[in-house]
Protein backbone atom coordinates (compact mmCIF):
# COMPACT_ATOMS: atom_id res chain seq x y z
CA UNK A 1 100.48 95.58 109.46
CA UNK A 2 103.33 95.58 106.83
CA UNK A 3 106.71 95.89 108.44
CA UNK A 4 110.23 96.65 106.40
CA UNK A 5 113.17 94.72 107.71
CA UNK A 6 116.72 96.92 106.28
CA UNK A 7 120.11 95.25 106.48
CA UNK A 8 123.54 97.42 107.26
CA UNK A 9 124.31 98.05 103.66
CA UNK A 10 128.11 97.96 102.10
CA UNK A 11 127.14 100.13 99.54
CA UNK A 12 124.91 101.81 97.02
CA UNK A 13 125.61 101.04 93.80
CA UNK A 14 123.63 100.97 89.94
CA UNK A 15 121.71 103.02 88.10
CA UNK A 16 117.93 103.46 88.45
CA UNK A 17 114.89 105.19 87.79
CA UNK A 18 112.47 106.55 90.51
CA UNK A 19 108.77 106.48 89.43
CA UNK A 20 106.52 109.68 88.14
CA UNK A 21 106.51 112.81 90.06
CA UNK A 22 103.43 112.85 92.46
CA UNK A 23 102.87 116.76 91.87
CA UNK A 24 102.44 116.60 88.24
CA UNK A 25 100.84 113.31 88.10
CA UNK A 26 97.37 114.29 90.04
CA UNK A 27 97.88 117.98 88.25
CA UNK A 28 98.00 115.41 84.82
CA UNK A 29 95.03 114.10 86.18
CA UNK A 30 92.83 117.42 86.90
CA UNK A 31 93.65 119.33 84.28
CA UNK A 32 93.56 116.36 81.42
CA UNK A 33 89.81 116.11 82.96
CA UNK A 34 88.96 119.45 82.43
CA UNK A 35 90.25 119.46 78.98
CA UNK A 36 88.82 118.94 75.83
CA UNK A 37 89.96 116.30 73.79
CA UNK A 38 92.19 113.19 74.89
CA UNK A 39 95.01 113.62 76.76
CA UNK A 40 97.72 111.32 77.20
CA UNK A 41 99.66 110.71 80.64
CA UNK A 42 103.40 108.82 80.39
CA UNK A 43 105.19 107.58 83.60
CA UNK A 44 102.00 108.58 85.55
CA UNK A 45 102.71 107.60 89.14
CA UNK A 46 100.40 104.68 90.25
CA UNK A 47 100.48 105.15 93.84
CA UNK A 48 97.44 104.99 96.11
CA UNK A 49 97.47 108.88 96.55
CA UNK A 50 97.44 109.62 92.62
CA UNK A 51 94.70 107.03 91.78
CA UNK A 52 92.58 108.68 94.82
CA UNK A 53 92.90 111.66 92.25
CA UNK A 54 92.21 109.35 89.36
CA UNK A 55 88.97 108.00 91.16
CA UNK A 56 87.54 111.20 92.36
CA UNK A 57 87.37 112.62 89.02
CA UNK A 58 85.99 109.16 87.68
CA UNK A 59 83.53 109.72 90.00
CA UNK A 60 82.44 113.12 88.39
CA UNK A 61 82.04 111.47 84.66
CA UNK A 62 85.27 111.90 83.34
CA UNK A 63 86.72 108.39 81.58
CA UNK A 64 90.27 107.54 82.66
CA UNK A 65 91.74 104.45 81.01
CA UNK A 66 94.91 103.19 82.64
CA UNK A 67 97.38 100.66 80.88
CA UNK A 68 100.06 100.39 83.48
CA UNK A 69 101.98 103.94 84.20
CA UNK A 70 99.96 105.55 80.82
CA UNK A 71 96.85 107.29 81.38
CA UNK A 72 94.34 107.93 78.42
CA UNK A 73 91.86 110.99 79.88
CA UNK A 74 89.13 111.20 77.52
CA UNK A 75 87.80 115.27 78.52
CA UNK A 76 84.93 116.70 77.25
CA UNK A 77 85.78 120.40 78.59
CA UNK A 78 85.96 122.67 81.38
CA UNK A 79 82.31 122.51 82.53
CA UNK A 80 81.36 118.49 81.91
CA UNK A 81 82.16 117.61 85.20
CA UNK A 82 78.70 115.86 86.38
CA UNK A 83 77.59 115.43 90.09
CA UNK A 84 78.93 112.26 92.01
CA UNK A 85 76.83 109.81 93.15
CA UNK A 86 78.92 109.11 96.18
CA UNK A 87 81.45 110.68 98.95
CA UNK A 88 84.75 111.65 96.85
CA UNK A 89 87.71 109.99 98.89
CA UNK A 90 90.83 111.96 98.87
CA UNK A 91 92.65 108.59 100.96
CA UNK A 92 95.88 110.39 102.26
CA UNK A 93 96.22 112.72 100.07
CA UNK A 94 96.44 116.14 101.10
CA UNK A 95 97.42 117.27 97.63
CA UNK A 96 94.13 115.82 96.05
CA UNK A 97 91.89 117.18 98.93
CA UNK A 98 93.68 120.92 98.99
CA UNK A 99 93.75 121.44 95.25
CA UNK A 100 90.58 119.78 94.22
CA UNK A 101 88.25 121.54 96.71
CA UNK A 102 89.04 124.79 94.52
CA UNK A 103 87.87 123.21 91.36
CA UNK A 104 84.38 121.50 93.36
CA UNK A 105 83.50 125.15 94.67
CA UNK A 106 82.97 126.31 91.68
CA UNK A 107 80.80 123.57 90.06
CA UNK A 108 77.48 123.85 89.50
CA UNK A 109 76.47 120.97 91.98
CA UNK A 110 76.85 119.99 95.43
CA UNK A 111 79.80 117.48 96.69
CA UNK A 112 81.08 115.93 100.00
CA UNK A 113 84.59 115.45 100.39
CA UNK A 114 86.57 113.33 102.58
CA UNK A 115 89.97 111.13 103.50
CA UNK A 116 91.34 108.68 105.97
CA UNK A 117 92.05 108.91 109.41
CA UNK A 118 95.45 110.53 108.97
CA UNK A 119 94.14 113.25 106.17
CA UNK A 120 90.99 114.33 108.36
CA UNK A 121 93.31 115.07 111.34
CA UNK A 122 95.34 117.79 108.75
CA UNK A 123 94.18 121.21 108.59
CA UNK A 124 92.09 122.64 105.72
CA UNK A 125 91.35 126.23 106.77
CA UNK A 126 94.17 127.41 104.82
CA UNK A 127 92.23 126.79 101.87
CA UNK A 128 88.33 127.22 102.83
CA UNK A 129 89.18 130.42 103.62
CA UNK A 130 90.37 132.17 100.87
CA UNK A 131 87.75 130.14 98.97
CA UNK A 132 84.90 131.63 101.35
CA UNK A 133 86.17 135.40 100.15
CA UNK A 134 85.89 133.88 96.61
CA UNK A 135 81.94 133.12 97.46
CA UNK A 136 82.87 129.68 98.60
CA UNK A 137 80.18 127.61 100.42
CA UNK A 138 82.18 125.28 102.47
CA UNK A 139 80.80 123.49 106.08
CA UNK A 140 82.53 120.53 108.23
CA UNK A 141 83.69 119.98 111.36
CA UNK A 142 84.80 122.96 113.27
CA UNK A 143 83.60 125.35 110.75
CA UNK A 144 85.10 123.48 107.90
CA UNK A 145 88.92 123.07 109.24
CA UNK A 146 88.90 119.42 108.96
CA UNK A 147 87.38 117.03 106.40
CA UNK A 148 85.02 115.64 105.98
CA UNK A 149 83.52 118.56 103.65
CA UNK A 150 80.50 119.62 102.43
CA UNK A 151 81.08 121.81 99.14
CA UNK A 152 78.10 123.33 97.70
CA UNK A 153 78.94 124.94 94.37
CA UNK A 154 78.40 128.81 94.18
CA UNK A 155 79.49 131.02 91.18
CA UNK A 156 82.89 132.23 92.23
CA UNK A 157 84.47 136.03 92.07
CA UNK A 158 87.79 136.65 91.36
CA UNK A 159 90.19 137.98 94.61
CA UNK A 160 93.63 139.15 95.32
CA UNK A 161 95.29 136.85 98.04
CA UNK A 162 98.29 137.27 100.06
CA UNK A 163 99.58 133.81 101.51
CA UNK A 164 99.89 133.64 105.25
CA UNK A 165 102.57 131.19 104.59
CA UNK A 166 104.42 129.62 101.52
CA UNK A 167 101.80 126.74 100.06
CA UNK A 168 102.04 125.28 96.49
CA UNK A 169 98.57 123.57 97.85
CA UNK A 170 96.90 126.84 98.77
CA UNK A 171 98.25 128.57 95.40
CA UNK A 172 97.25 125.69 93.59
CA UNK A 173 93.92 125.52 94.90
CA UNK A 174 93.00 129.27 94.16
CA UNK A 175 94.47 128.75 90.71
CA UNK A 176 91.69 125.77 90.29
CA UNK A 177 88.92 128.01 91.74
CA UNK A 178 90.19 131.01 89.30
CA UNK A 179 89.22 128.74 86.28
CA UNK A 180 86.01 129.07 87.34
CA UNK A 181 85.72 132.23 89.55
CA UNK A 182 84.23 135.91 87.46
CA UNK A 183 87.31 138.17 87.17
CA UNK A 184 90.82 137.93 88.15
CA UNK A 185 92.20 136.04 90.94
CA UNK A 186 95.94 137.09 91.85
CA UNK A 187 97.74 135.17 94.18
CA UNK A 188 100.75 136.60 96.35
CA UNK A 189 103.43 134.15 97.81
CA UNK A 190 105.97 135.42 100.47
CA UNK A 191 108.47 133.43 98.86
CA UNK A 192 108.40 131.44 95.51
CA UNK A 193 107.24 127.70 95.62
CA UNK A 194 106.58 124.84 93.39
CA UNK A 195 105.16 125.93 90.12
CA UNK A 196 103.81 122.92 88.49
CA UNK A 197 100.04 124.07 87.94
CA UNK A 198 101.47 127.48 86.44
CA UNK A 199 104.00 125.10 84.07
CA UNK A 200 100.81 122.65 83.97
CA UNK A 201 98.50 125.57 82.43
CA UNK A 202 101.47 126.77 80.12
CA UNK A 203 101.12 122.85 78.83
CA UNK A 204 97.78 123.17 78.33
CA UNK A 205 97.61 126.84 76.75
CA UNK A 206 95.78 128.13 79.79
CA UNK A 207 96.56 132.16 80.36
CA UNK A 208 97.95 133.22 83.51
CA UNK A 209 100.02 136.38 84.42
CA UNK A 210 102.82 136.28 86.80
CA UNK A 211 105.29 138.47 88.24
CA UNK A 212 108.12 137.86 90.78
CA UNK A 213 105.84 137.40 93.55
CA UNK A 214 102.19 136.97 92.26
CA UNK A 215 100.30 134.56 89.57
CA UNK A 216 97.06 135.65 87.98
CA UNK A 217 94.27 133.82 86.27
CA UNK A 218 91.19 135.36 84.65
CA UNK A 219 88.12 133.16 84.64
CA UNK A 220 86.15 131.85 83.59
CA UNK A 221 88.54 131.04 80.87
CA UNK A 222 88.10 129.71 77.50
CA UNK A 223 87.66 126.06 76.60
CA UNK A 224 91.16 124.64 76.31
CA UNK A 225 92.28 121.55 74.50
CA UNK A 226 93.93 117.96 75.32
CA UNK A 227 97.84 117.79 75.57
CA UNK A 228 100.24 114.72 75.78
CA UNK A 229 102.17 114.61 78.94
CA UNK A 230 105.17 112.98 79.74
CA UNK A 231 105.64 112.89 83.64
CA UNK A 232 109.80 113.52 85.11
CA UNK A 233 110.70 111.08 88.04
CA UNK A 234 110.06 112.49 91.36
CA UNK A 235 112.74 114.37 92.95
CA UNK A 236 111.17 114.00 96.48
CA UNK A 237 111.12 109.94 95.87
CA UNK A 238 115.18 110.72 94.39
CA UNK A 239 116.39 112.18 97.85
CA UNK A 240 115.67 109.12 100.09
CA UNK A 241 118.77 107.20 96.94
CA UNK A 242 120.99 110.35 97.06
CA UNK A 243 121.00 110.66 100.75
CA UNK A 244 121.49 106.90 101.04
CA UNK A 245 124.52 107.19 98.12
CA UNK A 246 125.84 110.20 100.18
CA UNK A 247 126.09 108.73 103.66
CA UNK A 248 126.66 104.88 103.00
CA UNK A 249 130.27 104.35 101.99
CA UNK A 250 131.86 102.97 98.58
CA UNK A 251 128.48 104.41 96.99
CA UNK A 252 128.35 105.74 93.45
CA UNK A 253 124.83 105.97 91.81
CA UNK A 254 122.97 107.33 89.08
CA UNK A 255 119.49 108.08 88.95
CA UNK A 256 118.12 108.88 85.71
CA UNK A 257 114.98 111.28 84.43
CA UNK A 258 114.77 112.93 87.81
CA UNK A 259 112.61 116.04 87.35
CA UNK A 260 114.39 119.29 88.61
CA UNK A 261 112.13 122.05 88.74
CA UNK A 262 114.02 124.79 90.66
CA UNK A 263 111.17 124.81 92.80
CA UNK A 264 111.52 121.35 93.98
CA UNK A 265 115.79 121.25 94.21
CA UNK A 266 115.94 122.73 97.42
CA UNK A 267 117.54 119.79 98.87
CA UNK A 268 120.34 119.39 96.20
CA UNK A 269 121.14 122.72 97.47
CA UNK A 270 121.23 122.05 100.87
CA UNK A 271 123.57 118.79 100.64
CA UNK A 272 126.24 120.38 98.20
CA UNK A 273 126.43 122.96 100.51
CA UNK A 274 127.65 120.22 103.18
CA UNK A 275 129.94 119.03 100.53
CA UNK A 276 127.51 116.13 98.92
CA UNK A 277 128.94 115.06 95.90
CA UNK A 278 126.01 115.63 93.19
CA UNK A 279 126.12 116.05 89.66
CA UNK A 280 123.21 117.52 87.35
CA UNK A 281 123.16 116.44 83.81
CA UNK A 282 120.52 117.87 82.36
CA UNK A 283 118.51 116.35 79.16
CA UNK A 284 116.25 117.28 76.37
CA UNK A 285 112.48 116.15 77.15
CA UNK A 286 109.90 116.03 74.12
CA UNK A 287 106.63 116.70 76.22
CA UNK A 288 105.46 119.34 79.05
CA UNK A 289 107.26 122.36 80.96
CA UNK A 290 109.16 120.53 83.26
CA UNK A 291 113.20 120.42 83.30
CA UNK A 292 114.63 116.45 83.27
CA UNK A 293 118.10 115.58 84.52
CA UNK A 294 120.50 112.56 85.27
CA UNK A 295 121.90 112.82 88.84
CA UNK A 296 124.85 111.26 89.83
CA UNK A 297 125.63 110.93 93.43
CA UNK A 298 128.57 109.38 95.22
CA UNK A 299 129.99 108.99 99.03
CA UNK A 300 130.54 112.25 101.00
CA UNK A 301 131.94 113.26 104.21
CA UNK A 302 129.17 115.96 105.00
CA UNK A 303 129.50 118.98 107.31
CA UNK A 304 127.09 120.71 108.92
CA UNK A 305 125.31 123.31 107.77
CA UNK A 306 122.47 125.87 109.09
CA UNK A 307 118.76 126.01 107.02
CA UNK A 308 117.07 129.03 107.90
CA UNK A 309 116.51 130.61 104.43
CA UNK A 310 112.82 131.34 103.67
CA UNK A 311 114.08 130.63 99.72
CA UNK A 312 115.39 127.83 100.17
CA UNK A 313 113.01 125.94 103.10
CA UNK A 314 109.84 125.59 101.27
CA UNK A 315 112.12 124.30 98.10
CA UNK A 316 112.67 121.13 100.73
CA UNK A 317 109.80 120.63 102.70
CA UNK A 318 108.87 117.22 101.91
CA UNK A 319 112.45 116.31 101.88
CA UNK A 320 113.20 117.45 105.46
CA UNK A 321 112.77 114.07 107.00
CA UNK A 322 116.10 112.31 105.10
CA UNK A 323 117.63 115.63 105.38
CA UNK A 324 117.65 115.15 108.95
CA UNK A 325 119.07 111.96 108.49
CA UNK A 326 122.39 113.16 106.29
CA UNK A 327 122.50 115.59 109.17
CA UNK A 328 123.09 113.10 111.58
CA UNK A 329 126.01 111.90 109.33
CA UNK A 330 127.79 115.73 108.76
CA UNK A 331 130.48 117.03 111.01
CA UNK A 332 129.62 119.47 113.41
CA UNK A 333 126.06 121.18 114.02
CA UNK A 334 123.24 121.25 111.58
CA UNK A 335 120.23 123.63 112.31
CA UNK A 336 116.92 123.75 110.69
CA UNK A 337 114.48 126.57 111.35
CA UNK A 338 111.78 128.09 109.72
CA UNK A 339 110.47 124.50 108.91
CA UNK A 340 107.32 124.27 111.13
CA UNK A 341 105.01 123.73 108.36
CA UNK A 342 106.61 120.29 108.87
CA UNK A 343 104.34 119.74 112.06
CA UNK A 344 101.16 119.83 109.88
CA UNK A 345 102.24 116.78 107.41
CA UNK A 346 100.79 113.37 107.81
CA UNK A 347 102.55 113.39 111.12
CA UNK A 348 104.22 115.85 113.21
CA UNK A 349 107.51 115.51 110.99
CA UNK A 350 109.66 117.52 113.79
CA UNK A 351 108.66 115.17 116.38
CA UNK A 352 108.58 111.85 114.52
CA UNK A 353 111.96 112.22 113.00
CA UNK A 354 113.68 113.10 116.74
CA UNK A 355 111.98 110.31 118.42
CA UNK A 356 113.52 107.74 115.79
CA UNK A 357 116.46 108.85 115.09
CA UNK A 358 116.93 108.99 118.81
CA UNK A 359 116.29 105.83 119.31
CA UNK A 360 118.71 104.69 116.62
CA UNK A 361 121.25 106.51 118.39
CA UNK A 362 121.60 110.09 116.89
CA UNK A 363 122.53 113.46 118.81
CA UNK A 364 118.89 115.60 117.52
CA UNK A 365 116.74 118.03 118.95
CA UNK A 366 113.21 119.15 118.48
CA UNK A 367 112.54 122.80 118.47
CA UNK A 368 109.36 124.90 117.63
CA UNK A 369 110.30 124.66 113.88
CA UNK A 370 112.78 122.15 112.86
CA UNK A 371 115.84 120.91 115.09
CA UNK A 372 119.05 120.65 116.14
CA UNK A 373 121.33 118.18 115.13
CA UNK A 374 125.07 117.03 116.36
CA UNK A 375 127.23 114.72 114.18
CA UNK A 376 128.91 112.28 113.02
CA UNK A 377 127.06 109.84 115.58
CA UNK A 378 127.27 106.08 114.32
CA UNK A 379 123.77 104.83 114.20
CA UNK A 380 122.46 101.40 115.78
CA UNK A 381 119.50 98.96 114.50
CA UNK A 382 116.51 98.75 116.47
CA UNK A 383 112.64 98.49 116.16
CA UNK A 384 110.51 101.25 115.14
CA UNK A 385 107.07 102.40 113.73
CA UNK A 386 106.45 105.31 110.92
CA UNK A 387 103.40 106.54 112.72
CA UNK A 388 101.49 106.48 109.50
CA UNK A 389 104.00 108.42 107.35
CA UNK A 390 105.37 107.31 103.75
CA UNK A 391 108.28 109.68 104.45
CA UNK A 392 109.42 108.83 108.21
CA UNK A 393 109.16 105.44 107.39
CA UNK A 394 111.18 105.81 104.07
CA UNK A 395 113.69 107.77 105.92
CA UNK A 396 114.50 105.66 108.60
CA UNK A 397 115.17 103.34 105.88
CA UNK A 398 117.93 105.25 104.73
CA UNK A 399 119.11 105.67 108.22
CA UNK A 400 119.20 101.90 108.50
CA UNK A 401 121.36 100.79 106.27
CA UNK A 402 124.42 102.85 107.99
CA UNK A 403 123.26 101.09 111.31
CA UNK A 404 125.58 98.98 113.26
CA UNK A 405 122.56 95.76 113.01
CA UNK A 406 118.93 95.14 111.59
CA UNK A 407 116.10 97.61 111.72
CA UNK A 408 112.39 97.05 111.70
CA UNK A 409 110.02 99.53 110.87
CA UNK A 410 106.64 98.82 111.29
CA UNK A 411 103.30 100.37 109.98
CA UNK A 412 104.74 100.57 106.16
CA UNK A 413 102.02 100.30 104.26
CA UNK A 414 101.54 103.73 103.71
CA UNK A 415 104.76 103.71 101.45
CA UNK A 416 102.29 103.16 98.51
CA UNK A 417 100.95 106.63 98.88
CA UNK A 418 104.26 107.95 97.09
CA UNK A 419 106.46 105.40 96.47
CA UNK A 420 105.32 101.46 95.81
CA UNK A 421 108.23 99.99 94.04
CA UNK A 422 110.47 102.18 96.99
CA UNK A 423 111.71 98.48 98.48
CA UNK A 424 112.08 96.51 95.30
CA UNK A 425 114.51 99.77 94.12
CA UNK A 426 116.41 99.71 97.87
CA UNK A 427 117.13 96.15 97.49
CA UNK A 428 118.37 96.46 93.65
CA UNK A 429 120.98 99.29 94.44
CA UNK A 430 122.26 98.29 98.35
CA UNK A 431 125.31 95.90 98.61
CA UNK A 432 125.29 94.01 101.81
């Protein structure tokens, strides 16, 4: 079992450049598949939960030449996916699972779908059942809320779908399934959330309607052709450096080619609001929909703030974890609610992140859906596990290097589902 040992830093210092958004990189992948022609991928993000995507569709014919971070796709259209000769393995990906089950219901063959241990304890009724109304035939383990799936391909119709909750996943995947599906699928969201497929079918000249509050596809849509892609860093993999540049002192550091979709900056939000210093410079990108910036970020003294804005919240999800740990660093109380989708990651995020940062010495709270945090408390080095999460153990790697001695976290392999190069970056910016 890998383990990450983290030093009390001095500082955080250089300038660097975080790898290939995850999002777009398996969106890259499964829309390059389906199109015709060859499509080029740069800065595609090699991590073990984007090449599950890259495999899956292997699997189904497509070829997929890698050369380091570039991907060659060579499609041969919308309907050339062929049958797979074996179970497709979504690893821990609940990105690849969610979104690709839309596209496999509407094939013309039969697949089985699974992941590992972590992804087949994570719920995927949110998306068999809107796919069910679509004509959908879906069966697992209790009726088809957990993989491993069965998905027998059925000639989809078109439906109008209200989310429950805010889900770029669930969107995503009904967008997929609308390629395919007879008539118009419209999907309603509560509240806006990411937008990469709609920006990744504006790339690829893909027709879609949307309003303020709904996206529209009418399939089965027209043969579309290859695109070159150039993937933004991550902005997710960005806020584990700009909290640690925020809360460790004499910090000043610039990350460069960060992606900042709107729909992803929720977090930049959130920590200028405590008084984070951040700067956006935004730049000129040659390929794809997505807006590129340079971010500089220096030391802050933070104050506490409360998060209980249905805009803002799903903007931040996945960045909730190292959120909590600036928290623990900002004068006076920080609440988060309206966050429980948190619960339902690859761990129980809530829960997780109090038991850890409790034990490093932080004043936090669980509650139903998010927490309660008191601060400044100084923060001590001790031993620790991720539970199988990328992003507690990542986090509590930021949190360690303000710690009064060593910290250990243990079970850290699972880093290389987002992030592989995340310790050879730490250990290039942090001054001990």
């Amino acid at each position: 079992m890998k383990k990450l040992v983290i030093h009390p830093a001095f500082g955080v210092r250089g300038t660097i450049k975080v790898p290939g958004d995850k999002s777009i990189s398996h969106r890259s992948v499964m829309l390059g598949s389906l199109a015709y022609g060859t499509t080029t991928v740069e800065n595609f993000l090699t991590s073990a939960d984007c090449v599950s995507t890259m495999n899956i569709f292997k699997a189904m014919g497509v070829h997929i030449k890698q050369l380091g971070t570039r991907l060659i796709i060579t499609g041969k259209g919308i309907n050339s996916l062929q049958s797979p000769h074996k179970v497709l393995d979504a690893g821990n990906s609940g990105t690849t699972s969610r979104i690709i089950m839309g596209l496999l219901a509407g094939q013309p063959f039969t697949s089985r779908l699974t992941g590992d241990q972590y992804l087949r304890r994570r719920p995927m009724k949110r998306v068999v059942s809107p796919l069910t109304q679509m004509g959908a035939r879906i069966s697992g383990p209790a009726s088809a809320s957990f993989l491993p799936l069965k998905i027998e391909g059925q000639k989809l119709k078109g439906i109008t779908y209200k989310l429950p909750m805010a889900s770029a996943q669930v969107k995503s995947c009904l967008l997929m399934a609308g390629l395919f599906a007879e008539g118009t699928t419209t999907i309603i969201e509560p509240t806006s959330t990411r937008d990469h497929t709609e920006r990744m079918f504006s790339t690829f000249g893909i027709p879609y309607k949307e309003t303020s509050s709904t996206i529209a596809v009418k399939g089965p849509v027209k043969p579309f052709k290859a695109r070159r892609i150039k993937v933004p860093g991550d902005i997710s993999s960005a806020a584990f450096f700009i909290v640690a540049a925020l809360i460790t002192p004499n910090s000043k550091l610039v990350l460069e080619n960060v992606g900042v979709n709107p729909t992803r900056t929720g977090l930049l939000d959130a920590l200028r609001a405590m008084g984070g210093k951040i700067t956006v410079y935004p730049i000129k990108t040659r390929y794809g929909a997505e807006p590129v910036a340079n971010i500089l970020v220096e030391s802050s003294q933070l104050k506490a703030i409360t998060l209980d804005n249905e805009e803002i919240v799903p903007r931040m999800i996945d960045e909730f974890p190292v959120f909590a740990v600036a928290a623990t660093q900002a004068k006076g109380t920080t609440i988060v609610k309206k966050a429980a989708d948190l619960k339902v990651k690859e761990s129980d995020r809530i829960l997780m992140m109090a038991v850890t940062l409790k034990k490093m010495g932080a004043n936090i709270e669980p509650t139903a859906d998010g927490w309660i945090i008191k601060g400044p408390t100084p923060l001590k080095g001790c031993k620790v596990s991720s539970g199988g999460d990328h992003r507690i153990a990542m986090s509590i790697a930021i949190a360690a290097l303000i710690a009064e001695s060593i910290s250990t976290i243990s079970d850290t392999e699972n880093i290389n589902t987002s992030f592989p190069s995340f310790e050879k970056l730490l250990k290039q910016v942090i001054e001990k």
